[in-house]
Protein backbone atom coordinates (compact mmCIF):
# COMPACT_ATOMS: atom_id res chain seq x y z
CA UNK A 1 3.97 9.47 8.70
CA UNK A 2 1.53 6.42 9.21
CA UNK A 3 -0.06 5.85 6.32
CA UNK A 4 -2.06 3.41 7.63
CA UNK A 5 -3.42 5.39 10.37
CA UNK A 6 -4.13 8.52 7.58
CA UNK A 7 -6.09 5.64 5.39
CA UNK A 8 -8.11 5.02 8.36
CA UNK A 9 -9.82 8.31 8.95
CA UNK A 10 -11.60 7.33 4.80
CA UNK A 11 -14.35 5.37 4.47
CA UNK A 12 -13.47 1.91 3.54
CA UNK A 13 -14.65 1.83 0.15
CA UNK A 14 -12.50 5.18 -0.50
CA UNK A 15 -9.45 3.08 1.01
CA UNK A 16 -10.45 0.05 -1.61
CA UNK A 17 -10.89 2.95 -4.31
CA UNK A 18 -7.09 4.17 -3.73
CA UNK A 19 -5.62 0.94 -3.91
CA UNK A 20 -7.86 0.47 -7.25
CA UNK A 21 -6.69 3.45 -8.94
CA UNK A 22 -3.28 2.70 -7.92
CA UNK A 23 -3.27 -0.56 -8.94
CA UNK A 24 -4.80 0.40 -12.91
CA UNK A 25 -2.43 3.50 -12.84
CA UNK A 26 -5.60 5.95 -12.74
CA UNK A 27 -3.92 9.22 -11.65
CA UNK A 28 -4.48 10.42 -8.40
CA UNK A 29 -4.04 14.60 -7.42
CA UNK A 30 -3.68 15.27 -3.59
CA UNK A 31 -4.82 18.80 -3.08
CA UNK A 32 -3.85 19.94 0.40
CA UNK A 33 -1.91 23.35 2.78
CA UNK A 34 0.64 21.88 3.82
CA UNK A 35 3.38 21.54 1.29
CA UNK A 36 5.71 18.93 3.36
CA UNK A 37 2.44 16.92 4.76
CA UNK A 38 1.14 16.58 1.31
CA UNK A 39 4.69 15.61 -0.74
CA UNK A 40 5.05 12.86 2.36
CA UNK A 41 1.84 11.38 1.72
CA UNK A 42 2.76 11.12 -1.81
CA UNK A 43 5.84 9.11 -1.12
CA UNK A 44 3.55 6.66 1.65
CA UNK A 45 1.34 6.15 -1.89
CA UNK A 46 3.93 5.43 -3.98
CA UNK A 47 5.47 2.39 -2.30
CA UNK A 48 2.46 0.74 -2.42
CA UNK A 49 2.82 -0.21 -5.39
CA UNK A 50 6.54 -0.90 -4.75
CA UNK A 51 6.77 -3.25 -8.25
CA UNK A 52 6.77 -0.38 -10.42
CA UNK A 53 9.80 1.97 -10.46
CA UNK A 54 9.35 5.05 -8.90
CA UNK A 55 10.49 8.34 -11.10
CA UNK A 56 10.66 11.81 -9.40
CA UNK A 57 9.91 14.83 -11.69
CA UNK A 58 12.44 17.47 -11.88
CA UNK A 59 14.75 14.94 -9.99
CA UNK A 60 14.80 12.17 -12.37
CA UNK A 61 13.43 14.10 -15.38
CA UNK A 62 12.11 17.64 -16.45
CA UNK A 63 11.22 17.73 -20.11
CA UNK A 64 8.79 15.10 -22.35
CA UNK A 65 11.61 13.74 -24.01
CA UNK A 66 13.64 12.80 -20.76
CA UNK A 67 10.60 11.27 -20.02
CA UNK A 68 10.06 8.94 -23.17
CA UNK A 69 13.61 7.99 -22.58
CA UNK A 70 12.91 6.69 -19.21
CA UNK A 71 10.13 4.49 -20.11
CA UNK A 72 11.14 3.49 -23.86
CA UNK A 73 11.86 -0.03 -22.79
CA UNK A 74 8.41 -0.54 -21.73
CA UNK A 75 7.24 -0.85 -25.07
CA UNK A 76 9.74 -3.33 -25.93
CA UNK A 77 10.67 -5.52 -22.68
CA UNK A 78 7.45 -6.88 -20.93
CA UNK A 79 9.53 -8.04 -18.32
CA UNK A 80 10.93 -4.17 -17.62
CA UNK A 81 10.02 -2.69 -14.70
CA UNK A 82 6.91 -0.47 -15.28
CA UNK A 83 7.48 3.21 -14.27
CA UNK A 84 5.00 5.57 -11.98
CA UNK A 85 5.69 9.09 -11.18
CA UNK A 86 5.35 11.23 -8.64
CA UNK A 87 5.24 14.78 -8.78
CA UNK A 88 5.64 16.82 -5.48
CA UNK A 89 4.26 20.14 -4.94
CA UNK A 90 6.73 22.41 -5.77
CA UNK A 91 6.58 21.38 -9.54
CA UNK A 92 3.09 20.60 -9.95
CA UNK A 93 2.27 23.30 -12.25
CA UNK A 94 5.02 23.03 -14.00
CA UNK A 95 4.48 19.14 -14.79
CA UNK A 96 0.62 19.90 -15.67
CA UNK A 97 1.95 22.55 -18.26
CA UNK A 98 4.46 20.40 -19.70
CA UNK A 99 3.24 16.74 -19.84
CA UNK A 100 -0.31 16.38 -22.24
CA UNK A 101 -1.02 12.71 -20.20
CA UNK A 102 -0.46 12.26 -16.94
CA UNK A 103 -1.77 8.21 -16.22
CA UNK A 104 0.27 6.31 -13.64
CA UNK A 105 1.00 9.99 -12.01
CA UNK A 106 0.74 10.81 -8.36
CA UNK A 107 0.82 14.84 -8.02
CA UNK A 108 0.39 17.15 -5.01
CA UNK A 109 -1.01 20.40 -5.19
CA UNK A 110 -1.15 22.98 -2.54
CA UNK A 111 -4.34 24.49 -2.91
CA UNK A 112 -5.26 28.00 -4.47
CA UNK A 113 -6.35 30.20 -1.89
CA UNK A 114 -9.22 32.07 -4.10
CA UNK A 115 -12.14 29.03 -4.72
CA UNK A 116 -12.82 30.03 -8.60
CA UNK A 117 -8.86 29.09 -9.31
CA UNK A 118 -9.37 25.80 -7.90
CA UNK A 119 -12.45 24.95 -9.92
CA UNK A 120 -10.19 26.56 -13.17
CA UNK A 121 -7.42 24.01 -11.90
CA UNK A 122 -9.25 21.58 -12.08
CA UNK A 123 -10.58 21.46 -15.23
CA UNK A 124 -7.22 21.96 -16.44
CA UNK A 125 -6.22 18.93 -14.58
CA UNK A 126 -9.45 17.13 -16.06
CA UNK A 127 -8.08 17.58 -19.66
CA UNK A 128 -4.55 15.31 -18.82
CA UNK A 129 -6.79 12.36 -18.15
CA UNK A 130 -9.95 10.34 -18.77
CA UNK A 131 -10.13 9.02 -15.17
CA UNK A 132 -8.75 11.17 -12.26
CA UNK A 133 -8.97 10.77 -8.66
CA UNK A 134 -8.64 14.12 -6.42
CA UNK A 135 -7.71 13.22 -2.45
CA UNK A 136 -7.83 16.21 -0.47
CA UNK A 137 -5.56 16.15 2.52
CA UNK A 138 -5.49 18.60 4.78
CA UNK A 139 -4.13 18.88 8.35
CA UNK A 140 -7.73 18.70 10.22
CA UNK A 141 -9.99 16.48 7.42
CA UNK A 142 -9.59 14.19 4.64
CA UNK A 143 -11.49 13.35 1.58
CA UNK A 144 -12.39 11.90 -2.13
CA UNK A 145 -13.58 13.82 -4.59
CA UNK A 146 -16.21 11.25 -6.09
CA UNK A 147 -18.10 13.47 -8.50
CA UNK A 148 -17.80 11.97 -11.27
CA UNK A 149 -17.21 7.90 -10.15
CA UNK A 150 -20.35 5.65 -9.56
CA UNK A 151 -18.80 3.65 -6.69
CA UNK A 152 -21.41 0.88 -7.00
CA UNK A 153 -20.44 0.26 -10.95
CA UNK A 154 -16.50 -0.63 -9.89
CA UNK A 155 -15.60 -3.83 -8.72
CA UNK A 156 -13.57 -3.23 -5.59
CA UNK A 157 -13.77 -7.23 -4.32
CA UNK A 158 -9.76 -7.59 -4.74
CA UNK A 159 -9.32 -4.59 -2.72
CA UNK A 160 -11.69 -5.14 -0.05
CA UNK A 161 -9.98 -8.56 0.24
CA UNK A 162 -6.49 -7.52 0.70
CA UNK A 163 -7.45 -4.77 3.01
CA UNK A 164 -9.60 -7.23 5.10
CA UNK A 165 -6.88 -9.56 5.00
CA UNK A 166 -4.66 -7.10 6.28
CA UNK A 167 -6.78 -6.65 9.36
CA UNK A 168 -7.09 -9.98 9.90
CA UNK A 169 -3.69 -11.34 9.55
CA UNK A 170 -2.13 -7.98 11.39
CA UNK A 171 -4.73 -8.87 14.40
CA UNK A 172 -3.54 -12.86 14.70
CA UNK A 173 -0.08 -11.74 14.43
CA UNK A 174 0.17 -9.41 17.42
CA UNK A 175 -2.48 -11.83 19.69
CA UNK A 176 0.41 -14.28 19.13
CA UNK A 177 3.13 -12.06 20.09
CA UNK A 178 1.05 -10.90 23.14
CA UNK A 179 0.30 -14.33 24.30
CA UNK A 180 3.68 -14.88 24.65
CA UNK A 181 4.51 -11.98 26.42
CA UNK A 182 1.63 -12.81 28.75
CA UNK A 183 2.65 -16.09 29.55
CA UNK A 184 6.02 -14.63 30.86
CA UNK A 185 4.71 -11.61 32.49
CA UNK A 186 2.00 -13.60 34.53
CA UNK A 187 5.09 -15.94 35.87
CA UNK A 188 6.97 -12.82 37.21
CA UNK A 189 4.58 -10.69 39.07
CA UNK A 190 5.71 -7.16 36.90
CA UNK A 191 4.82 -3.62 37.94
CA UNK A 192 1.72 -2.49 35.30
CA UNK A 193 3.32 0.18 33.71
CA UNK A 194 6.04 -1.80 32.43
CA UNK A 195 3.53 -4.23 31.44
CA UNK A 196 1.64 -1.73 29.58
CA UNK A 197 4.39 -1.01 28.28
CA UNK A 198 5.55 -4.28 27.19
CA UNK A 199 1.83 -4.90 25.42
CA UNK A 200 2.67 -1.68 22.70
CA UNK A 201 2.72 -2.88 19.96
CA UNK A 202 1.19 0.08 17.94
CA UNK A 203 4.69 0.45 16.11
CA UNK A 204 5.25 -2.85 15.49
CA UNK A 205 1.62 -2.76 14.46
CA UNK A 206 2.18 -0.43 11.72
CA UNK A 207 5.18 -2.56 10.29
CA UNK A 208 2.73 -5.60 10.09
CA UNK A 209 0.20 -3.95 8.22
CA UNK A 210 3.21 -2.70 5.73
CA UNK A 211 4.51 -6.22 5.12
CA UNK A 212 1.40 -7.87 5.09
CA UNK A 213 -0.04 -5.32 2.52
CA UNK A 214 3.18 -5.53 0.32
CA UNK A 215 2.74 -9.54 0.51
CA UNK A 216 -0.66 -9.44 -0.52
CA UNK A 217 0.09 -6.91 -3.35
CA UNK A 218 3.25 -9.06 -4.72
CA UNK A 219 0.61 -12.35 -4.38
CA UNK A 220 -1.88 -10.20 -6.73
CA UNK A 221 1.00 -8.74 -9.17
CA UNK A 222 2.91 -11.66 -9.75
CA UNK A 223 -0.33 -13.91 -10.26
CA UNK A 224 -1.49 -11.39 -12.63
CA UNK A 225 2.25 -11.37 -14.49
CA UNK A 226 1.77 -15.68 -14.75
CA UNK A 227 -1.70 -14.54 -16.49
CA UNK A 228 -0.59 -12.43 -19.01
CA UNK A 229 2.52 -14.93 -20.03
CA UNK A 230 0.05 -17.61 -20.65
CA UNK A 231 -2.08 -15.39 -22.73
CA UNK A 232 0.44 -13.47 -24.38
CA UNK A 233 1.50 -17.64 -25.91
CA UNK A 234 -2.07 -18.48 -26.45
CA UNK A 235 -1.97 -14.84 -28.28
CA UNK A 236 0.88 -16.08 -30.59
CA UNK A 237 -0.91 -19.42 -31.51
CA UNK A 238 -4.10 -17.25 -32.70
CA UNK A 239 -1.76 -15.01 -35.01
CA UNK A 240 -0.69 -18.36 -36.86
CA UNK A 241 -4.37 -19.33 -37.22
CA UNK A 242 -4.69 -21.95 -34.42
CA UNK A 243 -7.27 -20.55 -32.49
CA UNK A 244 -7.34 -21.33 -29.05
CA UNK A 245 -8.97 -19.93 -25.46
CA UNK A 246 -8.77 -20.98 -21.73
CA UNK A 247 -11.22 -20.62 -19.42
CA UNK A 248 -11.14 -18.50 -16.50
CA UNK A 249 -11.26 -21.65 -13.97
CA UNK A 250 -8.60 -23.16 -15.98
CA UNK A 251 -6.45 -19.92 -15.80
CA UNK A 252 -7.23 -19.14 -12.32
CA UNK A 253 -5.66 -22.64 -11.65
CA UNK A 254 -2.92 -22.71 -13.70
CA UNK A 255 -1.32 -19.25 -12.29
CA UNK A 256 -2.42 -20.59 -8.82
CA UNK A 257 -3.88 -17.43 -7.66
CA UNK A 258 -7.63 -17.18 -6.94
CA UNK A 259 -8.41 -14.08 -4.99
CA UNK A 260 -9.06 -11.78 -7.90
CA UNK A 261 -11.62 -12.77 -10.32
CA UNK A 262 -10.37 -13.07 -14.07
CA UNK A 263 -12.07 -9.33 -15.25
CA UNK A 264 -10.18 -7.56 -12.43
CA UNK A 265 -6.89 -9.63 -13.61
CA UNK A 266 -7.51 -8.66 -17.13
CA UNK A 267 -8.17 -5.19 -16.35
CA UNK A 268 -4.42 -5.00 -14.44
CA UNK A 269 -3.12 -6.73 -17.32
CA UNK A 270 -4.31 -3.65 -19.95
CA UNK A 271 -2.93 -1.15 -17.48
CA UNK A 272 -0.07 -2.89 -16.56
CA UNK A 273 1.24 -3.95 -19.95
CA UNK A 274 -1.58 -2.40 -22.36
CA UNK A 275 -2.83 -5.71 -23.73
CA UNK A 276 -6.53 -6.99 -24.11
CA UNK A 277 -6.87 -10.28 -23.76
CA UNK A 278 -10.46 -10.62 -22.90
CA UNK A 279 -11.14 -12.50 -26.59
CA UNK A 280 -8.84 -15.20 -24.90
CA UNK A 281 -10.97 -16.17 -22.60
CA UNK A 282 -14.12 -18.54 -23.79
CA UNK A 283 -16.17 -17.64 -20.74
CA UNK A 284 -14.84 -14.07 -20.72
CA UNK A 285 -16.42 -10.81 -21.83
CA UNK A 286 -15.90 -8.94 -25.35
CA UNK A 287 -15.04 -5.47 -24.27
CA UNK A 288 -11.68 -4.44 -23.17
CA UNK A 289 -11.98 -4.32 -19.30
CA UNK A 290 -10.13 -1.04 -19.33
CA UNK A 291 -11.63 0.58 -21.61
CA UNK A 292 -15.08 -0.48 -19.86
CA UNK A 293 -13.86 1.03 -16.46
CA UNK A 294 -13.02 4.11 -17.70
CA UNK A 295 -16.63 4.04 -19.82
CA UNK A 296 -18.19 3.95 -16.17
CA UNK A 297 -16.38 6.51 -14.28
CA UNK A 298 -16.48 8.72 -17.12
């Protein structure tokens, strides 16, 4: 499967909006008929994010307790690998009936056949979560369910970026490894089907776009991990009454990472490691950027 070549056929701001709710570990339900399609697609999703560890339900875990095992340390360890889930179809229901949150989840669901069971399914599903985005994937059509998300009240700049990037860095990459090509095919005269053939690069294309999407992702993670160390200090010199803040040019500086403004970075930072350190930050705002998302989609 080509994940990139499935993104494609969404609008762009419904591309930006997956990464987004990927990236604050908003769960995302894939409602599709085709059991195998769907459970792939899942798997394409869940190595984007490939610096959380990836749990399977009913492989890695079946009951709640199994599950609190597996993700104890998080609590305890900031620098322990944050868990996501993914739930294929086949256990769906069963993982909706046993688990009362499911944030940081990626489930597929093979769609009811009779219309009133997916609208009761739904608001089943609705109850697990605050925030929930529903992808429906089917073999002819793709879509987001947007119902309830006011597109124009999320900031989707970081997102945009990297996927522009992506574009843009996948498109110099392969005029370079044409030109090359070109050089050497114009000096031996070649028969134009092997020269068409020579100038596909639609596999290696899809490669590029992988590692230059996973390079942008680490740039954004591990910027966003330098963040919350600094804070987390200036955090311990407030609890002994030496009140301090940084600003958010200072910051931005200091981790050396610029492409996401300081509310999106805080926002990762609550979802990531489920800290609020907005009050750190003198130029900052008050409310928990989390919390303020949420407030907006819901």
């Amino acid at each position: 499967m080509n994940l990139f070549k499935i993104l494609d056929k969404f609008k762009k701001n419904y591309i930006s909006l997956i990464l987004y709710c990927l990236l604050d570990r908003i769960p995302i339900i894939v409602f599709g008929d085709d059991s195998e399609e769907v459970n792939n697609f899942l798997i394409e999703l869940s190595e984007l994010v490939h610096f959380r560890k990836e749990f399977v339900f009913y492989t890695d875990f079946i009951s709640a307790d199994e599950y609190e095992d597996l993700i104890s340390n998080e609590n305890i360890d900031y620098n322990y690998q944050r868990a996501h889930i993914r739930c294929p179809c086949e256990v769906a229901i069963k993982a909706l009936n046993t688990f009362k949150h499911i944030d940081s989840w990626l489930i597929g669901i093979v769609i009811p056949k009779e219309k009133n069971e997916v609208a009761k399914l739904k608001d089943f599903i609705d109850t697990k979560s605050k925030v929930i985005l529903y992808i429906s994937f089917f073999s002819n059509s793709f879509s987001i369910g947007v119902d309830h998300i006011d597109l124009k009240s999320v900031d989707l700049t970081l997102e945009e970026n990297i996927l522009r990037k992506i574009s843009q860095d996948t498109e110099k990459a392969l005029i370079k490894m044409k030109r090359v090509l070109n050089d050497k095919i114009t000096l031996n005269q070649l028969d134009k089907d092997l020269i068409t053939t020579l100038l596909d690069f639609e596999i290696e294309k899809s490669e590029l776009k992988k590692n230059i999407f996973k390079r942008e992702i680490q740039n954004f993670y591990s910027g966003s991990k330098r963040a919350f160390f600094i804070l987390s200090r200036l955090n311990l010199i407030n609890n002994i009454d030496i009140y301090t803040k940084i600003s958010s040019k200072t910051l931005l500086e200091t981790i050396d990472y610029e492409e996401a403004s300081i509310e999106r970075i805080l926002s990762f930072i609550g979802k990531e490691w489920g800290e609020n350190f907005s009050d750190l930050i003198e130029d900052g705002k008050k409310s928990f950027i989390g919390d303020k998302i949420v407030s907006l989609w819901g």
